[in-house]
PDB file of N, CA and C in Angstrom:
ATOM      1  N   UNK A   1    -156.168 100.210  76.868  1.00  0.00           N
ATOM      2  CA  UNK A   1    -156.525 100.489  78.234  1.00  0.00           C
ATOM      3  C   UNK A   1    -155.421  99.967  79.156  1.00  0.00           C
ATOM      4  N   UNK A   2    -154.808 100.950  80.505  1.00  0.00           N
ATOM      5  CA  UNK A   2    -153.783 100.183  80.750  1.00  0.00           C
ATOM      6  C   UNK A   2    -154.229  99.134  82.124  1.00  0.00           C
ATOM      7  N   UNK A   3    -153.475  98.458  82.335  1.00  0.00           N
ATOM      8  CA  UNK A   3    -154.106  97.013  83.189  1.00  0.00           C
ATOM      9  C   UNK A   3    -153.842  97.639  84.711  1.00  0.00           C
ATOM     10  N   UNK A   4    -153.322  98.684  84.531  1.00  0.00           N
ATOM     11  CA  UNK A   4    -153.226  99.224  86.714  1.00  0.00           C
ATOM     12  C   UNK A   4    -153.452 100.905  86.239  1.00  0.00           C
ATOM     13  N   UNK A   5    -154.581 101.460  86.774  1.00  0.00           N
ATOM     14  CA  UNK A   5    -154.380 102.968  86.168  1.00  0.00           C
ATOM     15  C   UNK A   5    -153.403 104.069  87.142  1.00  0.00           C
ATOM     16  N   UNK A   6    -152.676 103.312  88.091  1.00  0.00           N
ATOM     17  CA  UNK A   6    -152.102 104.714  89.039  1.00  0.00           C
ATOM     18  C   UNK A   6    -150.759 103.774  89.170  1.00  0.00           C
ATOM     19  N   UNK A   7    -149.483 103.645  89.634  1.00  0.00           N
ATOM     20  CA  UNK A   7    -148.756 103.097  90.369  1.00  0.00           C
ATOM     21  C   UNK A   7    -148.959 103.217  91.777  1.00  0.00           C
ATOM     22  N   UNK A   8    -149.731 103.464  92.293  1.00  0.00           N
ATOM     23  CA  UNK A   8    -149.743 103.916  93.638  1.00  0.00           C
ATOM     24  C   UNK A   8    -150.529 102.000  93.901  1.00  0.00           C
ATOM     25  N   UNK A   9    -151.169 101.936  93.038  1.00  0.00           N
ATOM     26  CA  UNK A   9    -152.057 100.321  93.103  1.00  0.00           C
ATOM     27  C   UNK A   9    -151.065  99.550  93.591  1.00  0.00           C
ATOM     28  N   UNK A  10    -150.048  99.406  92.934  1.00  0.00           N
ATOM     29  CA  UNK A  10    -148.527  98.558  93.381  1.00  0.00           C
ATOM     30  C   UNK A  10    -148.702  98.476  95.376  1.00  0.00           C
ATOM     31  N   UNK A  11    -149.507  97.722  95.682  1.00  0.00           N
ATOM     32  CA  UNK A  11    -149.460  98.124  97.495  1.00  0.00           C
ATOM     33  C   UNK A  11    -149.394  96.302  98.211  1.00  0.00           C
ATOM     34  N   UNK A  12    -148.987  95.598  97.660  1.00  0.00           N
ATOM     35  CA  UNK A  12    -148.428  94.137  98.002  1.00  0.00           C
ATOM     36  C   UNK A  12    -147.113  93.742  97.535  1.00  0.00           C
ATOM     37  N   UNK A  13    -146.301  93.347  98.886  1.00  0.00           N
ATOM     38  CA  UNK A  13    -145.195  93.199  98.779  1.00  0.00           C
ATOM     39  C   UNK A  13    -145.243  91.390  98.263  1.00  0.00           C
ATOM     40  N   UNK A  14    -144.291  91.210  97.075  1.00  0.00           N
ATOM     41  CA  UNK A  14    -144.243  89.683  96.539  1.00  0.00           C
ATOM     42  C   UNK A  14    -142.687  89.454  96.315  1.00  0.00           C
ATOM     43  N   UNK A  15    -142.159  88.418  96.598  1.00  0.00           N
ATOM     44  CA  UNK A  15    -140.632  87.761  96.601  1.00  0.00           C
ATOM     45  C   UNK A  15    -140.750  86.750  95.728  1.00  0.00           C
ATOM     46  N   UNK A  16    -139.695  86.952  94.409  1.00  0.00           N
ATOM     47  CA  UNK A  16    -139.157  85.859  93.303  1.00  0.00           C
ATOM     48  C   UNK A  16    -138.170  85.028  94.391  1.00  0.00           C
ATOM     49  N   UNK A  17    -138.416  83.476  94.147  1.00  0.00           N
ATOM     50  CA  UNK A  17    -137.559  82.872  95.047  1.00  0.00           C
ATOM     51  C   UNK A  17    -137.517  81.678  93.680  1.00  0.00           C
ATOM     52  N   UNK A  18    -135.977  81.361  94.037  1.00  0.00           N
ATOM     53  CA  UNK A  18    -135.343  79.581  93.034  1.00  0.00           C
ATOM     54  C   UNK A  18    -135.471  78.618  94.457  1.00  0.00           C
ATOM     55  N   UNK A  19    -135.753  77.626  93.638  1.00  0.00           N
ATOM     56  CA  UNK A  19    -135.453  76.745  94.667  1.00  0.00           C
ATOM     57  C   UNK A  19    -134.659  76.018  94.291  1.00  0.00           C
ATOM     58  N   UNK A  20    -133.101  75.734  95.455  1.00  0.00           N
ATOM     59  CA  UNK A  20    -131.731  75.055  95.327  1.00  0.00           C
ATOM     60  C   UNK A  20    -132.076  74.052  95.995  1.00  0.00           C
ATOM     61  N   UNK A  21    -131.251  72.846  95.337  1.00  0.00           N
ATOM     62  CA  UNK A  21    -130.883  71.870  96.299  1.00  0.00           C
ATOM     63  C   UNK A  21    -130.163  72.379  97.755  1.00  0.00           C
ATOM     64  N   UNK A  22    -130.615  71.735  98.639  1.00  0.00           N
ATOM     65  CA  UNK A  22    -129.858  72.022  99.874  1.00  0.00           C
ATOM     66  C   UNK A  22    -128.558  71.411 100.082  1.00  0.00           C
ATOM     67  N   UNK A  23    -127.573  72.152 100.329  1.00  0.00           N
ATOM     68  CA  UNK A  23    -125.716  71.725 100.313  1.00  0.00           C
ATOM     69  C   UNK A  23    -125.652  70.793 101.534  1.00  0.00           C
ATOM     70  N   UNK A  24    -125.163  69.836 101.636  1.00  0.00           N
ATOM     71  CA  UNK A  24    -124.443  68.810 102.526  1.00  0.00           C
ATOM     72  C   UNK A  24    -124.774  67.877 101.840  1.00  0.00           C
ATOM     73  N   UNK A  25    -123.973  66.709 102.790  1.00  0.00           N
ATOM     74  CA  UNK A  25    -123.856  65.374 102.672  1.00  0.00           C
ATOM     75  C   UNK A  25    -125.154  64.518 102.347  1.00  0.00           C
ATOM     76  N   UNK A  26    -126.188  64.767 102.953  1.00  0.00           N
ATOM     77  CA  UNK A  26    -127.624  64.026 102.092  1.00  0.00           C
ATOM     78  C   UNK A  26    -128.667  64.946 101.658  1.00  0.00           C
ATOM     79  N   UNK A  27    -128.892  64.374 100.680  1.00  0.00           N
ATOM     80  CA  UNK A  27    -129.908  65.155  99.808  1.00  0.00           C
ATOM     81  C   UNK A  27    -131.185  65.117 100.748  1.00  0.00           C
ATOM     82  N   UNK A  28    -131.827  66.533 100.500  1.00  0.00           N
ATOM     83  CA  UNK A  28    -133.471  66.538 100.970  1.00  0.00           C
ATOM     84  C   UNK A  28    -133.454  67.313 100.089  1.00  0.00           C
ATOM     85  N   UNK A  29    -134.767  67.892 101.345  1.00  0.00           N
ATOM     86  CA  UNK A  29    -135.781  68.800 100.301  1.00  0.00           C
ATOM     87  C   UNK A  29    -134.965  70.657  99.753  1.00  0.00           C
ATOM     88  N   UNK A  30    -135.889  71.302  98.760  1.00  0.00           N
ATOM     89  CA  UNK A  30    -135.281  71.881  98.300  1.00  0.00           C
ATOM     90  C   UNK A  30    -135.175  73.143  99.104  1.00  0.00           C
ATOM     91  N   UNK A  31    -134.148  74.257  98.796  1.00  0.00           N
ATOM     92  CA  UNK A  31    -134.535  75.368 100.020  1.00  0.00           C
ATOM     93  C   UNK A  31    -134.736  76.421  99.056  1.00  0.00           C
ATOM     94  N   UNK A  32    -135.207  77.256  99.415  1.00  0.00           N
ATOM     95  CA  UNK A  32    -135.705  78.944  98.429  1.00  0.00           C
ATOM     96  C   UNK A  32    -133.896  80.121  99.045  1.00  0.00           C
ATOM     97  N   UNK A  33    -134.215  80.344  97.281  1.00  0.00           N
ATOM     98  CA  UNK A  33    -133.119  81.145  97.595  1.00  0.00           C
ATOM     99  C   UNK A  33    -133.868  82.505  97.467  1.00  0.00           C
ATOM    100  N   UNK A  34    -133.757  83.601  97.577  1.00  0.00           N
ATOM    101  CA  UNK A  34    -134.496  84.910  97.508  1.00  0.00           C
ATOM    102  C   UNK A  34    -133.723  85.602  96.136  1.00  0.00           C
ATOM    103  N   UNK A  35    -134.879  85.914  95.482  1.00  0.00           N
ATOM    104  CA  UNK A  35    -133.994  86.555  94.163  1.00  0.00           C
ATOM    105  C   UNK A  35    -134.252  87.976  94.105  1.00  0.00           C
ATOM    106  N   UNK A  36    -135.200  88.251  94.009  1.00  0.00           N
ATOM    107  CA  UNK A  36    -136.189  89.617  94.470  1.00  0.00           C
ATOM    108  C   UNK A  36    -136.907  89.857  95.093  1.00  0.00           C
ATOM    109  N   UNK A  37    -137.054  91.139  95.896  1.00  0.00           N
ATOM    110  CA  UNK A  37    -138.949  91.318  96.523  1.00  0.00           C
ATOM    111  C   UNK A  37    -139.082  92.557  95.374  1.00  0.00           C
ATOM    112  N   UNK A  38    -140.873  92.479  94.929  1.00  0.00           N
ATOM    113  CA  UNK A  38    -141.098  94.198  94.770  1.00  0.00           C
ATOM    114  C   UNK A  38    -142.537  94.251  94.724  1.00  0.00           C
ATOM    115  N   UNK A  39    -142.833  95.029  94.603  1.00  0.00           N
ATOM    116  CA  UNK A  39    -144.340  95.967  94.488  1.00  0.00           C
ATOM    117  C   UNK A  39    -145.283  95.039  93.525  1.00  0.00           C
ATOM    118  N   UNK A  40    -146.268  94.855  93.825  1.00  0.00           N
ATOM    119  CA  UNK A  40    -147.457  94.121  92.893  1.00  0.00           C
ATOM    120  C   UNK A  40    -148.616  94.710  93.367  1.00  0.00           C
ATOM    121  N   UNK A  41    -149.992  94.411  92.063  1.00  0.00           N
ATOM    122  CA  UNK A  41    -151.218  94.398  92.612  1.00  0.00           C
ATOM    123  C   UNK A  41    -151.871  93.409  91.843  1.00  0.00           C
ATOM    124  N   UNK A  42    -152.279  93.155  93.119  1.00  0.00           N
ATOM    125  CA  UNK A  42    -153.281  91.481  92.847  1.00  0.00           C
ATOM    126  C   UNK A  42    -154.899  92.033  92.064  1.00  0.00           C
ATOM    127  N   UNK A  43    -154.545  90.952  90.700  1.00  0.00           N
ATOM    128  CA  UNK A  43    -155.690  91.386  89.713  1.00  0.00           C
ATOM    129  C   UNK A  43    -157.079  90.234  90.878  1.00  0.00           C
ATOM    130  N   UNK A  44    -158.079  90.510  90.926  1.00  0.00           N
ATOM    131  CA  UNK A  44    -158.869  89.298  91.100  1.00  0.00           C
ATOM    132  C   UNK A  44    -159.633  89.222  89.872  1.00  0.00           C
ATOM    133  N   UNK A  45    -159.779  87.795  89.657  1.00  0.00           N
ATOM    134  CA  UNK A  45    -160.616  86.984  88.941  1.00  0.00           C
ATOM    135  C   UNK A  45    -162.397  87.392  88.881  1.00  0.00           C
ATOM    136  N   UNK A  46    -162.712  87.477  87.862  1.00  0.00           N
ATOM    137  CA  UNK A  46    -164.079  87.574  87.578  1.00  0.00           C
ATOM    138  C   UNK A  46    -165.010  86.593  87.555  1.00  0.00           C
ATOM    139  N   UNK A  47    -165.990  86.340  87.720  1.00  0.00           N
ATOM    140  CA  UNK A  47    -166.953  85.108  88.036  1.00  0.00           C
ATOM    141  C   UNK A  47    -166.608  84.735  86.658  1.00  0.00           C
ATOM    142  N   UNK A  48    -166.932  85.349  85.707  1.00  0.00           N
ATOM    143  CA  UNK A  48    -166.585  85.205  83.877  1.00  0.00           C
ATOM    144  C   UNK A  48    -164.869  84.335  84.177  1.00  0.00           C
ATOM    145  N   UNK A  49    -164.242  84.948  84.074  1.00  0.00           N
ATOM    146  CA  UNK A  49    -162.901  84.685  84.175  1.00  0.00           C
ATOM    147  C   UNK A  49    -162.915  83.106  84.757  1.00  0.00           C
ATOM    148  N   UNK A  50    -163.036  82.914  85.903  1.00  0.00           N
ATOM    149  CA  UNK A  50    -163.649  81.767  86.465  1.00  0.00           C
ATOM    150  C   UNK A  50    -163.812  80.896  85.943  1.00  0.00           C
ATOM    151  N   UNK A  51    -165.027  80.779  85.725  1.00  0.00           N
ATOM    152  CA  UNK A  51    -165.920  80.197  84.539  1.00  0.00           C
ATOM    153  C   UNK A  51    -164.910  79.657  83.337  1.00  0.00           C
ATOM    154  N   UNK A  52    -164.553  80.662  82.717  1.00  0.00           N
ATOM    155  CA  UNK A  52    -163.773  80.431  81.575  1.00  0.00           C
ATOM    156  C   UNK A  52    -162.592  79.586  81.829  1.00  0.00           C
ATOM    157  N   UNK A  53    -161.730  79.491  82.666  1.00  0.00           N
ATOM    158  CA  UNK A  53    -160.863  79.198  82.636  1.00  0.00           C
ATOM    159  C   UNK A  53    -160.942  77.408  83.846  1.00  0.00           C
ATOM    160  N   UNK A  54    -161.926  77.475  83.979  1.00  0.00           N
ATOM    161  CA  UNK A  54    -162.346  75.484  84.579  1.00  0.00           C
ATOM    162  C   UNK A  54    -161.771  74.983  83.411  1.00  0.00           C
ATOM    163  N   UNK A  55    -161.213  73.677  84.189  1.00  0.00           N
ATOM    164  CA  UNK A  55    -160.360  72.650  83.633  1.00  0.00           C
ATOM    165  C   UNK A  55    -159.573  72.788  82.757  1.00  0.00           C
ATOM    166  N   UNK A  56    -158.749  74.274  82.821  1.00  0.00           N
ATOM    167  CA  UNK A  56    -157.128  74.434  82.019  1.00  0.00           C
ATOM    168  C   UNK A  56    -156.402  74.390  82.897  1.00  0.00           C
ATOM    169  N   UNK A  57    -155.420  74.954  82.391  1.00  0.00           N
ATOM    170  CA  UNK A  57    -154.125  75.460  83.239  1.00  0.00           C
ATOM    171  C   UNK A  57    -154.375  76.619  84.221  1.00  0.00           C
ATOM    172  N   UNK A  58    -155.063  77.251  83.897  1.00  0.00           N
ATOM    173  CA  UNK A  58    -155.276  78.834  84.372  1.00  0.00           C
ATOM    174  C   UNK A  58    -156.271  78.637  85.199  1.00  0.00           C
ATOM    175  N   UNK A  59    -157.249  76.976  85.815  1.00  0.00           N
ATOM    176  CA  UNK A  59    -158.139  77.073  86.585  1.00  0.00           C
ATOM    177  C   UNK A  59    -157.685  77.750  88.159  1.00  0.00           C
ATOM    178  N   UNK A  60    -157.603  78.573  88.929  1.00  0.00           N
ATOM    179  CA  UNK A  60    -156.862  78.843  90.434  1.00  0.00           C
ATOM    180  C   UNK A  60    -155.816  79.615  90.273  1.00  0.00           C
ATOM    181  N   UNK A  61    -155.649  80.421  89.425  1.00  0.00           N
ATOM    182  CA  UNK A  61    -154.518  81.012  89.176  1.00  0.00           C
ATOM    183  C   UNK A  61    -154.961  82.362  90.312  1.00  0.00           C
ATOM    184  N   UNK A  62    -153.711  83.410  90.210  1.00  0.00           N
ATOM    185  CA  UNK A  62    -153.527  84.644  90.672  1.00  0.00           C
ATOM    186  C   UNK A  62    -152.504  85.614  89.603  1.00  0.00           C
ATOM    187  N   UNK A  63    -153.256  86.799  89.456  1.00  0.00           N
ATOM    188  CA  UNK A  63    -152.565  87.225  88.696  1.00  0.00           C
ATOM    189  C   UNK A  63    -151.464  88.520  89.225  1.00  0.00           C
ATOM    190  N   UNK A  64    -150.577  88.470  89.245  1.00  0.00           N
ATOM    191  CA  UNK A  64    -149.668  89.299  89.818  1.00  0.00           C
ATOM    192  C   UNK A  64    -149.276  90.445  88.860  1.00  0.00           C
ATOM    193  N   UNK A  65    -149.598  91.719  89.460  1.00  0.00           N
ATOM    194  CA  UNK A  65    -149.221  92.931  87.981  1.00  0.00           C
ATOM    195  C   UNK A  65    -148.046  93.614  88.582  1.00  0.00           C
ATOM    196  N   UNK A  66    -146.770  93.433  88.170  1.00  0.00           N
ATOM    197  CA  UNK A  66    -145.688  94.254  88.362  1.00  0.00           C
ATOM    198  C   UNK A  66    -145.043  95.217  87.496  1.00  0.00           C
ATOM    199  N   UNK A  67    -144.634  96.188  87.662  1.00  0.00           N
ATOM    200  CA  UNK A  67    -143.506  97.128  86.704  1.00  0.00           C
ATOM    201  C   UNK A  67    -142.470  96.183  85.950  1.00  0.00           C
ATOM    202  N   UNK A  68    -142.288  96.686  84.918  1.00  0.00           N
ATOM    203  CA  UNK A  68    -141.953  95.703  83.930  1.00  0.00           C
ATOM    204  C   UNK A  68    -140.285  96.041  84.166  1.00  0.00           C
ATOM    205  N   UNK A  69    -139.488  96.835  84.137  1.00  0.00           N
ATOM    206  CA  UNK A  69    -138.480  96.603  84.694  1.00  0.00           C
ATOM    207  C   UNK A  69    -138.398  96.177  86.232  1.00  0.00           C
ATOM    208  N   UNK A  70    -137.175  95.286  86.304  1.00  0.00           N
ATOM    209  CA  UNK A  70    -137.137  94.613  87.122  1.00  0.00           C
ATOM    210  C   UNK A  70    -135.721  94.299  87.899  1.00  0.00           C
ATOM    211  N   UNK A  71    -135.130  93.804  88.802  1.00  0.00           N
ATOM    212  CA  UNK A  71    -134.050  93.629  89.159  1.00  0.00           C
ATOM    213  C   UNK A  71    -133.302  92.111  88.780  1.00  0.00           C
ATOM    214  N   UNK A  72    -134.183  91.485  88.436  1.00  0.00           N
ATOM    215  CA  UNK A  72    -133.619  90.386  88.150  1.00  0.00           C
ATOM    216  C   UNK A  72    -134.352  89.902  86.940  1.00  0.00           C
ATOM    217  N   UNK A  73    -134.189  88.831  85.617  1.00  0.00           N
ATOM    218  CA  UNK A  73    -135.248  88.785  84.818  1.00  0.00           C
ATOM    219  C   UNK A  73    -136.178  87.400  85.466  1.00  0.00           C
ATOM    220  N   UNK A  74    -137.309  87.448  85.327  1.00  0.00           N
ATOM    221  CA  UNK A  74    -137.909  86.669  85.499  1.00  0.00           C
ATOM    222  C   UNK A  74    -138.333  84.668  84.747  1.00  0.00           C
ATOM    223  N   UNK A  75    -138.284  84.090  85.216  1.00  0.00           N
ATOM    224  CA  UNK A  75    -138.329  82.649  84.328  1.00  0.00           C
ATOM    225  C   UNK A  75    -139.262  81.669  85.044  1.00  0.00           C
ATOM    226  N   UNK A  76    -140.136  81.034  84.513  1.00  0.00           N
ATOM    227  CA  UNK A  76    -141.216  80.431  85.172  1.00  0.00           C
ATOM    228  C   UNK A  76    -140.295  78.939  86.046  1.00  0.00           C
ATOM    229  N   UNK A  77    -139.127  78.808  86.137  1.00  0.00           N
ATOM    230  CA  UNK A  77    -138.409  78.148  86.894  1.00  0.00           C
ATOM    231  C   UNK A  77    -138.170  78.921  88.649  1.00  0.00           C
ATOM    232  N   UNK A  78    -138.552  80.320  88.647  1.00  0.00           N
ATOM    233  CA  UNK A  78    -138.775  80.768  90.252  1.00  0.00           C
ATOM    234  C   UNK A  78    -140.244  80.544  90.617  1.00  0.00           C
ATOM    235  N   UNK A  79    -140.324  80.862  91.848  1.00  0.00           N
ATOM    236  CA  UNK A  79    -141.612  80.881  92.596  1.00  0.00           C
ATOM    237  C   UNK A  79    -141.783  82.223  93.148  1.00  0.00           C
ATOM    238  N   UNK A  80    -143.471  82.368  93.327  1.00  0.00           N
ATOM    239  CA  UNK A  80    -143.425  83.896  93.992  1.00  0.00           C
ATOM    240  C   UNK A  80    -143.963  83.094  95.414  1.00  0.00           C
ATOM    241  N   UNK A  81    -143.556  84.102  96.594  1.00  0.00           N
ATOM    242  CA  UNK A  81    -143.805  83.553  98.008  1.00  0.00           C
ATOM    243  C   UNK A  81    -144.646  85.328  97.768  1.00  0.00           C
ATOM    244  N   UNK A  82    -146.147  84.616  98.521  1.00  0.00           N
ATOM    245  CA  UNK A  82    -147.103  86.183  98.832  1.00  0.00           C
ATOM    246  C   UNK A  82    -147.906  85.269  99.898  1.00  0.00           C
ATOM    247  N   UNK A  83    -147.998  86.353 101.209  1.00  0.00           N
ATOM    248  CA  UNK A  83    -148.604  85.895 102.746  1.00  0.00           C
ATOM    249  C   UNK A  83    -148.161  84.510 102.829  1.00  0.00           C
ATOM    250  N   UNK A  84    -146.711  84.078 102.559  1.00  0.00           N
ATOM    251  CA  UNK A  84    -146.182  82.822 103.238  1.00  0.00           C
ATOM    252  C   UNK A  84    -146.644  82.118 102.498  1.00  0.00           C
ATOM    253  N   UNK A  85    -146.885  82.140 101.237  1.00  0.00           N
ATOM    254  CA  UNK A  85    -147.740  80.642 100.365  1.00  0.00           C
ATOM    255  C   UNK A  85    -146.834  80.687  99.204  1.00  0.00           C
ATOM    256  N   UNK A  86    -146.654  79.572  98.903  1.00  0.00           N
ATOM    257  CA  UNK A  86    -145.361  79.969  97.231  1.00  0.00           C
ATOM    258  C   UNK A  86    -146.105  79.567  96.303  1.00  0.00           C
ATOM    259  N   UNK A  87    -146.524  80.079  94.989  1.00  0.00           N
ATOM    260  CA  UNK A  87    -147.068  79.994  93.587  1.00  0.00           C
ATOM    261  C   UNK A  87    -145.774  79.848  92.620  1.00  0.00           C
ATOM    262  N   UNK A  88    -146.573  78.631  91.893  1.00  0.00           N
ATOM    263  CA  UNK A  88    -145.509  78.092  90.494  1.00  0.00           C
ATOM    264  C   UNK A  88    -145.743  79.417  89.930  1.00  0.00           C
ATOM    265  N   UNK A  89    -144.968  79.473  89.060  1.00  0.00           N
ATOM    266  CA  UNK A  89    -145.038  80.656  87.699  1.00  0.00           C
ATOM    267  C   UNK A  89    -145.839  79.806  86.892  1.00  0.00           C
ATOM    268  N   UNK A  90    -146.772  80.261  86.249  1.00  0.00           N
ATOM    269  CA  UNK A  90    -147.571  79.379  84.852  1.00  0.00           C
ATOM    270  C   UNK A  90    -147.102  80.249  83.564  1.00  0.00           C
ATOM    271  N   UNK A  91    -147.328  81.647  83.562  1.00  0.00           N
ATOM    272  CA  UNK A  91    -146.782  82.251  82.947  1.00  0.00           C
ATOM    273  C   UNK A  91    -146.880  83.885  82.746  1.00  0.00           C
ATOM    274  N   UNK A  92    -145.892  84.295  82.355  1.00  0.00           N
ATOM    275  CA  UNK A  92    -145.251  85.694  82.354  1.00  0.00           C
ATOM    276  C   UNK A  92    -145.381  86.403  81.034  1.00  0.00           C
ATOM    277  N   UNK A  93    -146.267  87.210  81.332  1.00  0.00           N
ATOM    278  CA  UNK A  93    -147.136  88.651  80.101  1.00  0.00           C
ATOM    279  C   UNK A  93    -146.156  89.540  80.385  1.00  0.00           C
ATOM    280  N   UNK A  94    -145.045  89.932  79.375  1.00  0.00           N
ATOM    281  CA  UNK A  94    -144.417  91.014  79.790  1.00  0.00           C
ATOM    282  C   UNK A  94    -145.380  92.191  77.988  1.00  0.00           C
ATOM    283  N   UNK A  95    -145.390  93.471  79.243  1.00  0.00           N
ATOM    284  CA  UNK A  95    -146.375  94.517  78.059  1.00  0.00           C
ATOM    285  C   UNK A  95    -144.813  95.287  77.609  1.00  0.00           C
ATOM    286  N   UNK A  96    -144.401  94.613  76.120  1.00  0.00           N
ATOM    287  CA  UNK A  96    -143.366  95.136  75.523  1.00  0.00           C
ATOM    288  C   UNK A  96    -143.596  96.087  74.566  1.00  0.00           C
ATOM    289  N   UNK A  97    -145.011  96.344  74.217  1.00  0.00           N
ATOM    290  CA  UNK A  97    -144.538  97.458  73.505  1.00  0.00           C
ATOM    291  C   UNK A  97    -145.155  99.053  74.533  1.00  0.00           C
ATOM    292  N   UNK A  98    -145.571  99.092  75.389  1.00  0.00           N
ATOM    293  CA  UNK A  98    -145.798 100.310  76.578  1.00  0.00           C
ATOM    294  C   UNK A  98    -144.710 100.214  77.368  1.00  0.00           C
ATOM    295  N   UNK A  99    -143.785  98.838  78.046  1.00  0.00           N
ATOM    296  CA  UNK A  99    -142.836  98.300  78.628  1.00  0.00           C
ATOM    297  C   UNK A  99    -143.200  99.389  80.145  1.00  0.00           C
ATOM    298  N   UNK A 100    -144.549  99.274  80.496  1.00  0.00           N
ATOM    299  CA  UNK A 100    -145.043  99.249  81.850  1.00  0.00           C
ATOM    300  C   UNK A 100    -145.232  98.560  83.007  1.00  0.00           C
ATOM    301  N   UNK A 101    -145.673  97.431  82.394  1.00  0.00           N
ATOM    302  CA  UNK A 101    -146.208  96.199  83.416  1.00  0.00           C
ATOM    303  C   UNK A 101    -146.175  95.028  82.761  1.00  0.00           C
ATOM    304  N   UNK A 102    -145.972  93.948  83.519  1.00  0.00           N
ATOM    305  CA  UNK A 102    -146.223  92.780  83.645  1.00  0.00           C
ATOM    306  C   UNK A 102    -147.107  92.158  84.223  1.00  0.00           C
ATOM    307  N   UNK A 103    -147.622  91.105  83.748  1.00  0.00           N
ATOM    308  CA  UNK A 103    -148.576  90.105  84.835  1.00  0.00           C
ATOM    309  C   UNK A 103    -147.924  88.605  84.615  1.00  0.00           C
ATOM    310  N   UNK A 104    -147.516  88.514  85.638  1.00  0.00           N
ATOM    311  CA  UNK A 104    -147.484  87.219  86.276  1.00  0.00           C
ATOM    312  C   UNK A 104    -148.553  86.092  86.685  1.00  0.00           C
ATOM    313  N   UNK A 105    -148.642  85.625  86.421  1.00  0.00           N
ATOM    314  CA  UNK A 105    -149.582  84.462  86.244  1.00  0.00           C
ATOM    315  C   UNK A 105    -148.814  83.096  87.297  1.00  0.00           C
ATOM    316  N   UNK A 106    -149.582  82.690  88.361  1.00  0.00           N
ATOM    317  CA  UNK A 106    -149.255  82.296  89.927  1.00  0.00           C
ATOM    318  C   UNK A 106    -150.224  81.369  90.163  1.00  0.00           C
ATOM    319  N   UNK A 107    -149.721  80.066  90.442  1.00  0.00           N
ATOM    320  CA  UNK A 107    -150.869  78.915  90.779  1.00  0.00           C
ATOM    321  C   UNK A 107    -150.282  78.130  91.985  1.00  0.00           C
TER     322      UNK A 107
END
């Protein structure tokens, strides 16, 4: 069964960002560099899903479904920025043998 049935679903814009040390003379905080924007659709969570996933890793997650080619490759060392909020990467489902989509996994 495939996990988005149209591409047209793809209707939220999401940005892969690294975060660099900031250049000068004293160290602070880190700054986002922009690596990619592209097309996603936000899976929501099921009350089940929910449920299941209290007190792991995956408790609060978001799942991000993108086209599996991509412009840059992806590594749970970027962040996705979606409505101004940045999510760690937890982890990255790439569907290699359809090589359609991905889900990103965002906390």
């Amino acid at each position: 069964m495939p996990i988005i049935k149209n591409k047209v679903q793809l209707n939220e814009r999401i940005t892969f960002v690294e975060m660099k040390p900031k250049s000068g003379a004293e160290p602070g905080e880190d700054e986002e560099r922009e690596v990619f924007s592209c097309w996603c659709n936000i899976k929501t969570n099921t009350i089940r899903d929910i449920k299941t996933d209290l007190g792991t890793i995956f408790e609060g997650t978001v799942n991000f479904i993108i086209r599996y080619q991509q412009q840059a490759p992806i590594t749970n060392k970027m962040k996705i920025r979606f409505h101004n909020k940045l999510y760690d990467i937890v982890t990255i489902n790439e569907d290699s043998s359809e090589k359609d989509f991905t889900v990103v996994m965002g906390k």
